[in-house]
Protein backbone atom coordinates (compact mmCIF):
# COMPACT_ATOMS: atom_id res chain seq x y z
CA UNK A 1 10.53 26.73 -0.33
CA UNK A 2 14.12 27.41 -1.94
CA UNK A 3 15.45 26.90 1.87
CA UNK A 4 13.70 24.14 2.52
CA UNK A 5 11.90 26.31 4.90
CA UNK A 6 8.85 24.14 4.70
CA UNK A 7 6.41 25.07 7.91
CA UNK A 8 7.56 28.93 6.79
CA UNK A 9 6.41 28.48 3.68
CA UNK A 10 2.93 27.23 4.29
CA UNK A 11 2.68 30.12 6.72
CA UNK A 12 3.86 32.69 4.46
CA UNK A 13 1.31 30.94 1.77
CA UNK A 14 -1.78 31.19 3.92
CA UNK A 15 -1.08 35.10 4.24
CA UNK A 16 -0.87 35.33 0.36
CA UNK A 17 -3.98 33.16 0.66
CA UNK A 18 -6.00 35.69 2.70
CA UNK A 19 -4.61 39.34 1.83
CA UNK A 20 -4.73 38.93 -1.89
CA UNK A 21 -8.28 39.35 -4.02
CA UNK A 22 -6.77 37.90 -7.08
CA UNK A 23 -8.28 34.52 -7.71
CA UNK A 24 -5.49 33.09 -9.74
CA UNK A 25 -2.82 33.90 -6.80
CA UNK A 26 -4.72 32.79 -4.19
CA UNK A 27 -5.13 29.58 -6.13
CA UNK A 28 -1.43 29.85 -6.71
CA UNK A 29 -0.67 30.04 -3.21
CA UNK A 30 -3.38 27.27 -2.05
CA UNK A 31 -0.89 25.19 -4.06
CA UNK A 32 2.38 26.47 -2.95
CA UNK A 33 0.73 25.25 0.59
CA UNK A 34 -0.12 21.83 -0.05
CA UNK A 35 3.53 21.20 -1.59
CA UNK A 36 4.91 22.89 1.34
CA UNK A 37 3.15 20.40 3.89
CA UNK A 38 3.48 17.63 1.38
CA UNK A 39 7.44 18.06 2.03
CA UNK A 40 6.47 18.43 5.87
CA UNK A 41 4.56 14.51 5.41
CA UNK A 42 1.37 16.49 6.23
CA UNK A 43 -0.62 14.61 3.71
CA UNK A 44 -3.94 14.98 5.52
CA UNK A 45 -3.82 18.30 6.44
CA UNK A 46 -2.53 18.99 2.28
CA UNK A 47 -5.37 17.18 1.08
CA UNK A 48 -7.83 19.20 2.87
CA UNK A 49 -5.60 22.62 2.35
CA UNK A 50 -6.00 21.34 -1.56
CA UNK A 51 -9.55 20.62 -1.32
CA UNK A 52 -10.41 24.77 -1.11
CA UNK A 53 -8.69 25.28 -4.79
CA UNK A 54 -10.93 25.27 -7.67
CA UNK A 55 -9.39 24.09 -10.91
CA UNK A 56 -12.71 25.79 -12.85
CA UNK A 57 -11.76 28.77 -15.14
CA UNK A 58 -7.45 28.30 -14.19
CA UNK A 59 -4.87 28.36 -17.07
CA UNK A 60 -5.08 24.98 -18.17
CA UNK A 61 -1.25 24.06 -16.43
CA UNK A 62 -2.59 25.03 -13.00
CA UNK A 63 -5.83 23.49 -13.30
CA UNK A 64 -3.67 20.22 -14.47
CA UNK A 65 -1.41 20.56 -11.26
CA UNK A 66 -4.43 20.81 -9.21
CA UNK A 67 -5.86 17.73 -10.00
CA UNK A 68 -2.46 15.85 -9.99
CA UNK A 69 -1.72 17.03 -7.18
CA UNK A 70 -5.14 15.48 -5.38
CA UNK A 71 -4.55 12.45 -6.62
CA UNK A 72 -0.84 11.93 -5.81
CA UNK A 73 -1.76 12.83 -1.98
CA UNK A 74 -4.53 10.34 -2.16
CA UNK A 75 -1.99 8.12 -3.11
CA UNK A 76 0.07 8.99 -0.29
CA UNK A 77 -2.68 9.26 2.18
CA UNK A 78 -2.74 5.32 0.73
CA UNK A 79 -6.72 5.89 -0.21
CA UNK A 80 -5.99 3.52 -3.39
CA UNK A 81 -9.70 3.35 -4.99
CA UNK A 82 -9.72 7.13 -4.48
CA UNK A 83 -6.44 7.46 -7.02
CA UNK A 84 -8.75 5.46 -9.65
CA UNK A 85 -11.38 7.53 -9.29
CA UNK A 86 -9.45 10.76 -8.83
CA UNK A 87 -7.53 9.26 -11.99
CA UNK A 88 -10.09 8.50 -14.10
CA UNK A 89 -11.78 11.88 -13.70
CA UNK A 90 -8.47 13.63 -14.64
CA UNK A 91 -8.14 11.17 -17.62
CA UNK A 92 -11.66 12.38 -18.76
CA UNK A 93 -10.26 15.79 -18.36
CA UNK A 94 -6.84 15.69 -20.12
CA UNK A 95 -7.50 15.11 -24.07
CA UNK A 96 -3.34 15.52 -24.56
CA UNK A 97 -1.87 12.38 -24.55
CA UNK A 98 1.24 13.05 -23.46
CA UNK A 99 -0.04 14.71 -20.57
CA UNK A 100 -2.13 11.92 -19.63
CA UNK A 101 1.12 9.80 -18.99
CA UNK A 102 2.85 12.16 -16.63
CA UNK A 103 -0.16 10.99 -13.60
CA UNK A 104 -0.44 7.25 -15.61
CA UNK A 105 1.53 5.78 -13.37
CA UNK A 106 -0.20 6.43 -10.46
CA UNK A 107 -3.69 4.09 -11.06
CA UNK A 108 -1.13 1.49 -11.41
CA UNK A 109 0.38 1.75 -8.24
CA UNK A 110 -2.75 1.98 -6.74
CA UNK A 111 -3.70 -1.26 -8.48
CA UNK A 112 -0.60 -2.88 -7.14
CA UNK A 113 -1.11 -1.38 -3.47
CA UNK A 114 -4.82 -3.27 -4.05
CA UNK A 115 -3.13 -6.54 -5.00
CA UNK A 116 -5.24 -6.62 -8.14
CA UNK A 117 -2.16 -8.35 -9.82
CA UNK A 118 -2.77 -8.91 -12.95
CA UNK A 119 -4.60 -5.29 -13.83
CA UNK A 120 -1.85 -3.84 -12.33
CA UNK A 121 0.88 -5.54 -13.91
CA UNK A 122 -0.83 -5.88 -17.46
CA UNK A 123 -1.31 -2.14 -16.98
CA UNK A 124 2.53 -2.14 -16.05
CA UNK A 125 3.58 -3.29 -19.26
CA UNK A 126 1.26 -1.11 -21.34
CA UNK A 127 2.73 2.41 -19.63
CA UNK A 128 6.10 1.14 -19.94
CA UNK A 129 5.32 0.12 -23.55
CA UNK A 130 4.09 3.65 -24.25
CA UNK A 131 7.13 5.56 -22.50
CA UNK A 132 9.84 2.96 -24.68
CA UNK A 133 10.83 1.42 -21.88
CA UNK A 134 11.78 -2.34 -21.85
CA UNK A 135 8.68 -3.70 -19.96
CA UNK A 136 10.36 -6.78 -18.41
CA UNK A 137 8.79 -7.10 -14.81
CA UNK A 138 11.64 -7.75 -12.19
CA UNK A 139 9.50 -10.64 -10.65
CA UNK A 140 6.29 -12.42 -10.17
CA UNK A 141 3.64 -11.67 -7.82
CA UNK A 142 3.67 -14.08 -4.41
CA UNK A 143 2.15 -17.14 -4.57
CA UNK A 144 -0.27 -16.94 -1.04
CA UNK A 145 -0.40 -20.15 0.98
CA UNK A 146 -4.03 -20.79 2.41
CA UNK A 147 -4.81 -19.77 6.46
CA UNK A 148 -7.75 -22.34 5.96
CA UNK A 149 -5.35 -24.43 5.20
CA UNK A 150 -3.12 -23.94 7.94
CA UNK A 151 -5.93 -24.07 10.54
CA UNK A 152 -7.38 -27.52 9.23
CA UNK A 153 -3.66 -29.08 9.42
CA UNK A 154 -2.87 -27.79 13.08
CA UNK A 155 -6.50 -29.55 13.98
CA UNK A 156 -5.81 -32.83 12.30
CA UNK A 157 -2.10 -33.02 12.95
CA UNK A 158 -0.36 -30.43 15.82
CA UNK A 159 2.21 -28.32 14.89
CA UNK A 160 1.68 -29.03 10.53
CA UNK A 161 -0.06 -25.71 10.48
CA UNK A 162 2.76 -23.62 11.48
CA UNK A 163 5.73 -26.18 9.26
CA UNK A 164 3.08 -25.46 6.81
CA UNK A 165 3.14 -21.36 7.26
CA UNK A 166 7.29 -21.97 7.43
CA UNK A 167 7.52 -21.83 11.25
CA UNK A 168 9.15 -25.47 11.19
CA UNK A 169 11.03 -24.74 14.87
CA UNK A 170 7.99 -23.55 16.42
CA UNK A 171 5.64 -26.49 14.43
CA UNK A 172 7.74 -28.83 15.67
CA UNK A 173 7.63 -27.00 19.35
CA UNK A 174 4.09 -26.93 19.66
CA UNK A 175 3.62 -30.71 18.64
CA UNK A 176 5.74 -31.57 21.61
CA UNK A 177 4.33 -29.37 24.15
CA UNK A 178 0.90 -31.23 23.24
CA UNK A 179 2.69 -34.58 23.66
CA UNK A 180 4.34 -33.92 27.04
CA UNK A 181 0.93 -32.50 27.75
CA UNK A 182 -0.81 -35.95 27.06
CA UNK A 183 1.92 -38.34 28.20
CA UNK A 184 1.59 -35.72 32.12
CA UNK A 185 -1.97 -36.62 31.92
CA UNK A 186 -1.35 -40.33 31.17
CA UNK A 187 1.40 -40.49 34.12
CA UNK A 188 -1.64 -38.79 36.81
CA UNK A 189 -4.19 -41.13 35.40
CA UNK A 190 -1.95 -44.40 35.57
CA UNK A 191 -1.23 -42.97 38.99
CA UNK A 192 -4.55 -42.48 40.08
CA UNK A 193 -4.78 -38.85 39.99
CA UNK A 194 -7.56 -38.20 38.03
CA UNK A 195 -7.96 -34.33 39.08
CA UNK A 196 -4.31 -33.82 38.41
CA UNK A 197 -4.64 -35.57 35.45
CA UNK A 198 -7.71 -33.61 34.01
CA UNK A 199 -6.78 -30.45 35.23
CA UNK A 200 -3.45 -29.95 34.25
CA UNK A 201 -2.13 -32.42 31.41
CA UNK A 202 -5.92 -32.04 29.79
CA UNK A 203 -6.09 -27.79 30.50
CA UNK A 204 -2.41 -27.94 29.32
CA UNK A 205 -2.79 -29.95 26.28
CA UNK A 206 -6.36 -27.96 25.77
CA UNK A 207 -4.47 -24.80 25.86
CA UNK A 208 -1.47 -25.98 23.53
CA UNK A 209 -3.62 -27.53 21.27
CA UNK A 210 -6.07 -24.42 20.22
CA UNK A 211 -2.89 -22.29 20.54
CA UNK A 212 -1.94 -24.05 17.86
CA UNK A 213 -4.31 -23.53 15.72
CA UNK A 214 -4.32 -19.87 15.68
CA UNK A 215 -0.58 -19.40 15.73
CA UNK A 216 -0.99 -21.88 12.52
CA UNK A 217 -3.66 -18.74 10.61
CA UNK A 218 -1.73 -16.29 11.90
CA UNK A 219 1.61 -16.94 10.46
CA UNK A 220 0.00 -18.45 7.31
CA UNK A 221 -1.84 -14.33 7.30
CA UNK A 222 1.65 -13.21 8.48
CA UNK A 223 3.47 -14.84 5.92
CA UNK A 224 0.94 -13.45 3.25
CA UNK A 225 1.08 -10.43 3.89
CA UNK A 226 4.83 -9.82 4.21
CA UNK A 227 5.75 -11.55 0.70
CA UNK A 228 2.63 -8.96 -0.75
CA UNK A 229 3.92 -5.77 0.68
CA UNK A 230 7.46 -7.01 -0.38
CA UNK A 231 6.74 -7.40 -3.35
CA UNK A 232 4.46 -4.20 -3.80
CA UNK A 233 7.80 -2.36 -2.39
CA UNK A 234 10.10 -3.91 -4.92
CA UNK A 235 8.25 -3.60 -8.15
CA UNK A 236 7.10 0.40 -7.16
CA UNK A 237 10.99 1.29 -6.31
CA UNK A 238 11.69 -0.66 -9.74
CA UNK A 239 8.58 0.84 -11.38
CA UNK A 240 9.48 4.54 -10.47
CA UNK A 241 13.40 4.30 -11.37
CA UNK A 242 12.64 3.42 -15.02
CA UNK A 243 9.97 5.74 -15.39
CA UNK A 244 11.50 8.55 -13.62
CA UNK A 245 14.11 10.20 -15.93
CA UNK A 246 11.57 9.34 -19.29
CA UNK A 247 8.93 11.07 -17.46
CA UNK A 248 10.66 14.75 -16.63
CA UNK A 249 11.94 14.62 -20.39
CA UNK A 250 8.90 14.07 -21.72
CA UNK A 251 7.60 16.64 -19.82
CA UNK A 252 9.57 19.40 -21.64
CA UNK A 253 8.47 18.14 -25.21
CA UNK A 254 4.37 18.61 -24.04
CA UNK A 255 2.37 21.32 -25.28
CA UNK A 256 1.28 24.26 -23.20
CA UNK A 257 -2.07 23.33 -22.58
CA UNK A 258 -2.79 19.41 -21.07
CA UNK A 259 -6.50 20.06 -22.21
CA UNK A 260 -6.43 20.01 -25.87
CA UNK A 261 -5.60 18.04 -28.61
């Protein structure tokens, strides 16, 4: 692990795993493994290496590991309602305060990754409050515009959808395809070329005209859901710089034991 050795690690930790009859190393080693793959970006196969440990009758600083441990890679295995629960159980488990704040912050970013806003961020301010750090959020969650929306005003008026969704070029685009399309199929008809007329201005202004509508919800979903995960990546990197260095100092003042008053 020193040499950042990572796959030889794991290896070398399975054979500890096996050839020992020493509970407490071959816990030891089950979690030597799953940091070893966590530094590989094995989090599925670390989760399930982790899931053979059994925190029951450990020192109390391994047992704490073990469970922090599960619920970071369920963070990073993004199952969010799993960190709650994994959270929650490990809060029920941790009388020690101070402890308790070394995982805090992960419920929260699991609130955040679930767009729950204003839990998260209300739950933001709290930790930071607790760790003394200035709890100033850098910015505002996104306001979302409405797909509904978007569909209803490409139906009514072409092209509005997507100006609405802020795809003014291609709003403006689309409302002029479905004009040419309709002025071709006026030209046949004043013409007399009724087929011509109904099969290519009306299949061309048919296909323009429902095009529109669902390139109007799916920038409007687009546009949603790039301004959410934009902000979810700004206020975590934000989040974890400030709470970083507080965090490993704190974590020299704790008591030995996480489990007791």
């Amino acid at each position: 692990m020193d040499e950042h050795e990572y796959r030889a690690a794991s290896v070398e930790s399975e054979r500890i795993f096996f050839h020992s009859h020493d509970r407490l190393i071959r816990m030891q080693a089950i979690l030597a493994r799953t940091w070893a793959l966590k530094h590989l970006g094995d989090y599925n196969q670390a989760f399930e290496n982790l899931r053979r440990a059994s925190p029951r009758d450990l020192p109390p600083e391994l047992q704490y590991l073990i469970h922090h441990e599960r619920t970071l890679l369920m963070y990073l295995r993004e199952d969010w309602e799993g960190v709650l629960a994994e959270s929650a159980r490990l809060n029920n488990l941790v009388q020690d305060h101070g402890w308790r704040l070394l995982t805090g912050y992960l419920p929260i970013l699991a609130l955040l990754e679930l767009e729950r806003w204003d839990e998260s961020g209300t739950k933001m301010k709290a930790y930071l409050n607790e760790l003394g750090v200035p709890a100033s959020l850098p910015s505002s969650p996104p306001d979302h515009i409405s797909p509904r929306k978007a569909v209803l005003l490409s139906t009514f008026i072409p092209g509005s959808g997507q100006i609405y969704a802020g795809k003014t070029g291609e709003g403006l685009g689309s409302a002029g395809l479905q004009l040419a399309a309709l002025g071709w199929g006026a030209y046949n008809v004043y013409n007399g070329f009724y087929a011509t007329a109904l099969f290519t201005g009306g299949g061309l202004f048919q296909a323009f005209y429902f095009g529109g509508i669902d390139r109007a919800e799916y920038h409007a979903v687009g546009r949603n859901r790039k301004a959410a995960e934009d902000y979810k990546r700004a206020v975590t990197e934000w989040f974890l710089e400030q709470i970083e260095p507080v965090l490993i100092k704190k974590r020299q003042t704790l008591s030995d034991s996480p489990f007791s008053q």
